[in-house]
Protein backbone atom coordinates (compact mmCIF):
# COMPACT_ATOMS: atom_id res chain seq x y z
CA UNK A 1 -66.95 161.30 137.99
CA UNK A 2 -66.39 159.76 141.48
CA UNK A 3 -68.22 159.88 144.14
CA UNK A 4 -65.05 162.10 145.97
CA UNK A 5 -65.12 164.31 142.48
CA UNK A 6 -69.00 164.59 142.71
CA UNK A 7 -68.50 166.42 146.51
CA UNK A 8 -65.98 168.02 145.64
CA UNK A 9 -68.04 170.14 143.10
CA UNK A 10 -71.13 170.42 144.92
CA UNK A 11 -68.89 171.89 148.17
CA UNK A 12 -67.65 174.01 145.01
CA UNK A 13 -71.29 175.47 144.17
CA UNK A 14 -72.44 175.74 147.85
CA UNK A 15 -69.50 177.82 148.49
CA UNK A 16 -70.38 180.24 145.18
CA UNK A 17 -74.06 180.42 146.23
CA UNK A 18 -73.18 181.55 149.87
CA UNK A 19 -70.29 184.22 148.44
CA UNK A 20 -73.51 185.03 146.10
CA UNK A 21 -75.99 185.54 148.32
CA UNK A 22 -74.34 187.59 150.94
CA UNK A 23 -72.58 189.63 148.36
CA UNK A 24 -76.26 190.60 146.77
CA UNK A 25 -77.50 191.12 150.73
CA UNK A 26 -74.19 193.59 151.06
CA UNK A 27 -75.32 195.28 148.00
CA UNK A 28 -78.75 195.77 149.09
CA UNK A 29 -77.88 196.69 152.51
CA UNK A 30 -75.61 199.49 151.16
CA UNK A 31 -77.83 201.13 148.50
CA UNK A 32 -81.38 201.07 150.77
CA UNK A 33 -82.40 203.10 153.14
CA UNK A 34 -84.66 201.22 156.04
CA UNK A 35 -83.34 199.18 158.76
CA UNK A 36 -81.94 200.21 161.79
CA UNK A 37 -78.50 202.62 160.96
CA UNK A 38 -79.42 205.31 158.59
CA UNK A 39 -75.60 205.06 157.10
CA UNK A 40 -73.16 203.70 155.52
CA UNK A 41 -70.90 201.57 156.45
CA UNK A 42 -72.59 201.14 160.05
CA UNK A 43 -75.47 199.43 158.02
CA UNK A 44 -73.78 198.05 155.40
CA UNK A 45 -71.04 195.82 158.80
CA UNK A 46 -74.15 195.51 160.68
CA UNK A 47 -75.21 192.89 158.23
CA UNK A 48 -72.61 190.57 159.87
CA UNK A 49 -74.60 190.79 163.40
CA UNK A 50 -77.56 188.27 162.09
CA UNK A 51 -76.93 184.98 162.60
CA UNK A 52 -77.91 184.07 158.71
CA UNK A 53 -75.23 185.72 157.67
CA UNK A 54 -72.74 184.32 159.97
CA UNK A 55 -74.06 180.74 159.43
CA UNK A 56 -73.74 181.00 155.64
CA UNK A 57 -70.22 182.46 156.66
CA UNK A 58 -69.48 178.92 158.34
CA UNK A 59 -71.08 176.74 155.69
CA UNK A 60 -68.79 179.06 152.96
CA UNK A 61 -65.77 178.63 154.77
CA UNK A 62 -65.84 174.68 155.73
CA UNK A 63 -67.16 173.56 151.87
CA UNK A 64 -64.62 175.94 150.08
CA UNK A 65 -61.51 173.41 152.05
CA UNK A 66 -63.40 170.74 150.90
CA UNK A 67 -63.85 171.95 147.45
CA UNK A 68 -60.10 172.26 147.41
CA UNK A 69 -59.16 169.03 149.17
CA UNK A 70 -57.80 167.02 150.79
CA UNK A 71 -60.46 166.77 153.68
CA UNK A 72 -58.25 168.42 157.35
CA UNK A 73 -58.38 166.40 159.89
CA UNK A 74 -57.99 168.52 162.84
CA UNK A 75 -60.77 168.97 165.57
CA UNK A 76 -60.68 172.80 164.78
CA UNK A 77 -61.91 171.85 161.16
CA UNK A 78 -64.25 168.60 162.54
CA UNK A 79 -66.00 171.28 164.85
CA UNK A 80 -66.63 174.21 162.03
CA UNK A 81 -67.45 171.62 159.39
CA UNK A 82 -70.60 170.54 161.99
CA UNK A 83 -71.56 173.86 163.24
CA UNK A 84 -71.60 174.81 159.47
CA UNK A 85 -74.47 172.23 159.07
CA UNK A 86 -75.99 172.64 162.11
CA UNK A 87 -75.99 176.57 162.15
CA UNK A 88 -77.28 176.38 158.20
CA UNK A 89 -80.16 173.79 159.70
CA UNK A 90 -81.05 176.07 162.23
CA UNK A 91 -80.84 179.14 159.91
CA UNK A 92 -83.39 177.97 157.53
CA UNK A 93 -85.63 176.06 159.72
CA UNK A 94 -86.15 179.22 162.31
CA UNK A 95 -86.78 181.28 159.27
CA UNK A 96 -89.72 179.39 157.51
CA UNK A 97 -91.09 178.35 161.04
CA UNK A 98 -91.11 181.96 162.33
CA UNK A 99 -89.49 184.26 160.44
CA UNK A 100 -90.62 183.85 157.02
CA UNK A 101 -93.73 186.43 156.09
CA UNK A 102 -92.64 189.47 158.32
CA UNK A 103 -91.55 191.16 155.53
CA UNK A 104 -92.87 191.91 151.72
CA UNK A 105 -89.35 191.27 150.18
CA UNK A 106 -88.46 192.04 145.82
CA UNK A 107 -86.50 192.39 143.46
CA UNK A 108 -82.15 192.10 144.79
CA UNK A 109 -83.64 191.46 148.05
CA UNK A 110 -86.09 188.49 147.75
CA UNK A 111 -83.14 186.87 145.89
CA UNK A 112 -80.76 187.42 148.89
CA UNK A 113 -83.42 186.32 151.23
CA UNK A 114 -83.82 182.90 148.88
CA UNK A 115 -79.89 182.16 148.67
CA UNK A 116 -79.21 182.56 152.46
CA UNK A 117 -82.45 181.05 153.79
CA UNK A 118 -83.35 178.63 151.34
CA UNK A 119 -80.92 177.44 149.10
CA UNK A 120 -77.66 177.41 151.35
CA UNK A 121 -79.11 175.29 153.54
CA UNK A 122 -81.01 172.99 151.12
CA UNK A 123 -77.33 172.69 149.13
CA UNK A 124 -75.60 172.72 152.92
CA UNK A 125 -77.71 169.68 154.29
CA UNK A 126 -77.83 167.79 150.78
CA UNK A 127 -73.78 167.89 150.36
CA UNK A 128 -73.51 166.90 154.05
CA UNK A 129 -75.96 163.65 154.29
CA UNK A 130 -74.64 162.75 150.18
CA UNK A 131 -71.14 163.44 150.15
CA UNK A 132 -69.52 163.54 154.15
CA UNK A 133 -67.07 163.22 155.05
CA UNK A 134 -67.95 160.60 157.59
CA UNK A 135 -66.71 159.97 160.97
CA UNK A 136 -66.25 163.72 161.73
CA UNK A 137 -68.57 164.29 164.53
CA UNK A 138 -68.73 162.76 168.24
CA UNK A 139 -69.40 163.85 171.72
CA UNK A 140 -66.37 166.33 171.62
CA UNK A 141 -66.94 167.83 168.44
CA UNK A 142 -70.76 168.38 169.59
CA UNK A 143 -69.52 169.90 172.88
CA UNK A 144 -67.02 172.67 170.94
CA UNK A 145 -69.71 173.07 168.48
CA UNK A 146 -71.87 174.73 171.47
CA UNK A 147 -69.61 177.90 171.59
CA UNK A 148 -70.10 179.34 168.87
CA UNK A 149 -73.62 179.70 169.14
CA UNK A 150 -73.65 180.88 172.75
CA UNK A 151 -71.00 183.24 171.74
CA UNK A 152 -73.08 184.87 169.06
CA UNK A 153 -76.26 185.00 171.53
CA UNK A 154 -73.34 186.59 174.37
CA UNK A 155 -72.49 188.92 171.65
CA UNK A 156 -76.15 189.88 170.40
CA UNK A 157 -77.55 190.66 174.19
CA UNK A 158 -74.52 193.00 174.94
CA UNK A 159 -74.40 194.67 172.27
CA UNK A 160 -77.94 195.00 172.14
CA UNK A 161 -78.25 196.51 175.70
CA UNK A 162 -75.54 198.97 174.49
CA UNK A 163 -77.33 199.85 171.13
CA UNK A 164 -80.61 198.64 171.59
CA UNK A 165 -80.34 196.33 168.42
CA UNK A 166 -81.44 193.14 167.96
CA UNK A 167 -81.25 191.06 164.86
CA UNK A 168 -84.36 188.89 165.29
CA UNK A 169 -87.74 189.62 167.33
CA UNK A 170 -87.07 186.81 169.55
CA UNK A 171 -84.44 187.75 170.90
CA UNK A 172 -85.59 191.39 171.74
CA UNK A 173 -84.86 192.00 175.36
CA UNK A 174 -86.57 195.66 174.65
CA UNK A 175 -89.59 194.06 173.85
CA UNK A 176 -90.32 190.82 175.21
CA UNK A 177 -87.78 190.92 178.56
CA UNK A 178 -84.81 188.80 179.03
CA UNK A 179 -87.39 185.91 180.74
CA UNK A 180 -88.99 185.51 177.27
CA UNK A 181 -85.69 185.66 175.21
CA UNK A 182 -84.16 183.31 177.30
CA UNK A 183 -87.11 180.64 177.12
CA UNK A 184 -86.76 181.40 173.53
CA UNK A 185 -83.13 180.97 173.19
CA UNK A 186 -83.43 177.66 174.86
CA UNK A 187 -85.90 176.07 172.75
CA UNK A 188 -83.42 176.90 170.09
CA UNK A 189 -81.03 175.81 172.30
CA UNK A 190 -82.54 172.32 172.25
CA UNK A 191 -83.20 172.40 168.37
CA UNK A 192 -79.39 172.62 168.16
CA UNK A 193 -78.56 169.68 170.37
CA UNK A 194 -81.00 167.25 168.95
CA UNK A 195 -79.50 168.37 165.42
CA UNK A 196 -76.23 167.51 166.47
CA UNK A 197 -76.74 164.42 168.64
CA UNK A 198 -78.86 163.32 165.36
CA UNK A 199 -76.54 164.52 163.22
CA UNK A 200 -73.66 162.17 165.30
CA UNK A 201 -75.51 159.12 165.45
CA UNK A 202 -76.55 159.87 161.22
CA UNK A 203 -72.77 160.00 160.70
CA UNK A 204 -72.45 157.08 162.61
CA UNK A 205 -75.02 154.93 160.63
CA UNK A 206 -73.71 156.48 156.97
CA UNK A 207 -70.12 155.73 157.93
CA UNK A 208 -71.14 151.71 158.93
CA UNK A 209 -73.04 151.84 155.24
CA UNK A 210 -70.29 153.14 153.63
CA UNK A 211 -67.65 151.00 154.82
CA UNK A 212 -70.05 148.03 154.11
CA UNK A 213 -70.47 148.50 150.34
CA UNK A 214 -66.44 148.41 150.40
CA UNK A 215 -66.01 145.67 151.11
């Protein structure tokens, strides 16, 4: 199997363990009855307000292409391929930093919480720094890559002043005030730009090696 094949497959099993792990979340979202909409299918769509979910959505989405092949070239594709890793990174290293431990999870939804916190972006960063592609990222793809982030937190502070949801306690206006959120949203904020810029100059390095054992 080639190194091209290899990717190819594990882009392949990413893919079925994201599609897994927010179809079991779906699941358990529509048959329980905690969280913050008592019914269906207000809970059951309100699922795709968390950021984990729409991370996992991006990481799906950019390994399924590459699954299929051949590898798009566009700067639409360059830009979702990165804030697929990026978003995944963030997604499972704000969850076992701060996250993890707020809640007793079992059973369907300890396995969810596993596949979309744990294992998509273990598989997500492992398929990026192994298998590429290379030379996808640089200062314009890590600009665009900002937006979709800032859109989500634009999103999740309107609608939140409307509903008085949030998805994650630190971004609570309700109960820590929009000072707090803010400060917290920026050291996020900062998280996601020294993933990227790292990420870039990685690529960089990986893409030298690369062309190196070539030749």
């Amino acid at each position: 199997m080639t190194k091209s094949e290899a990717g190819r497959v594990w882009s392949g099993i990413t893919a079925a363990a994201v599609l897994a792990g927010i179809g079991v979340q779906l699941v358990v979202t529509a048959t329980g009855t905690g969280g913050f909409y008592p019914d269906n299918p207000e809970r059951v769509l309100n699922v795709f307000a968390y950021f984990t979910i729409q991370s996992n959505l991006l990481l799906g989405a950019t390994v399924a292409v590459l699954a299929a092949g051949p590898v798009p070239e566009s700067m639409l594709f360059r830009t979702l391929r990165l804030n697929g890793v990026l978003c995944i990174a963030v997604t499972g290293i704000v969850y076992h930093v701060a996250l993890a431990g707020l809640d007793a999870l079992t059973g369907a939804a300890a396995l969810a919480n596993f596949l979309l916190h744990t294992a998509t972006p273990v598989l997500g960063l492992l398929g990026w720094l192994l298998f590429g592609p290379r030379g996808q990222s640089d200062p314009r793809v890590v600009a665009w890559s900002l937006v979709f982030p800032l859109l989500w937190l634009g999103f999740t502070l309107i609608r939140g002043e409307g509903t008085g949801f949030y998805p994650y306690p630190f971004v609570n206006v309700a109960e820590h005030g929009y000072a707090r959120v803010l400060l917290n949203c920026l050291l996020v904020a900062v998280l996601f730009l020294a993933l990227a810029a790292g990420a870039t100059l990685l690529d960089r390095r990986l893409r030298l090696r690369t062309t190196v054992e070539r030749q």
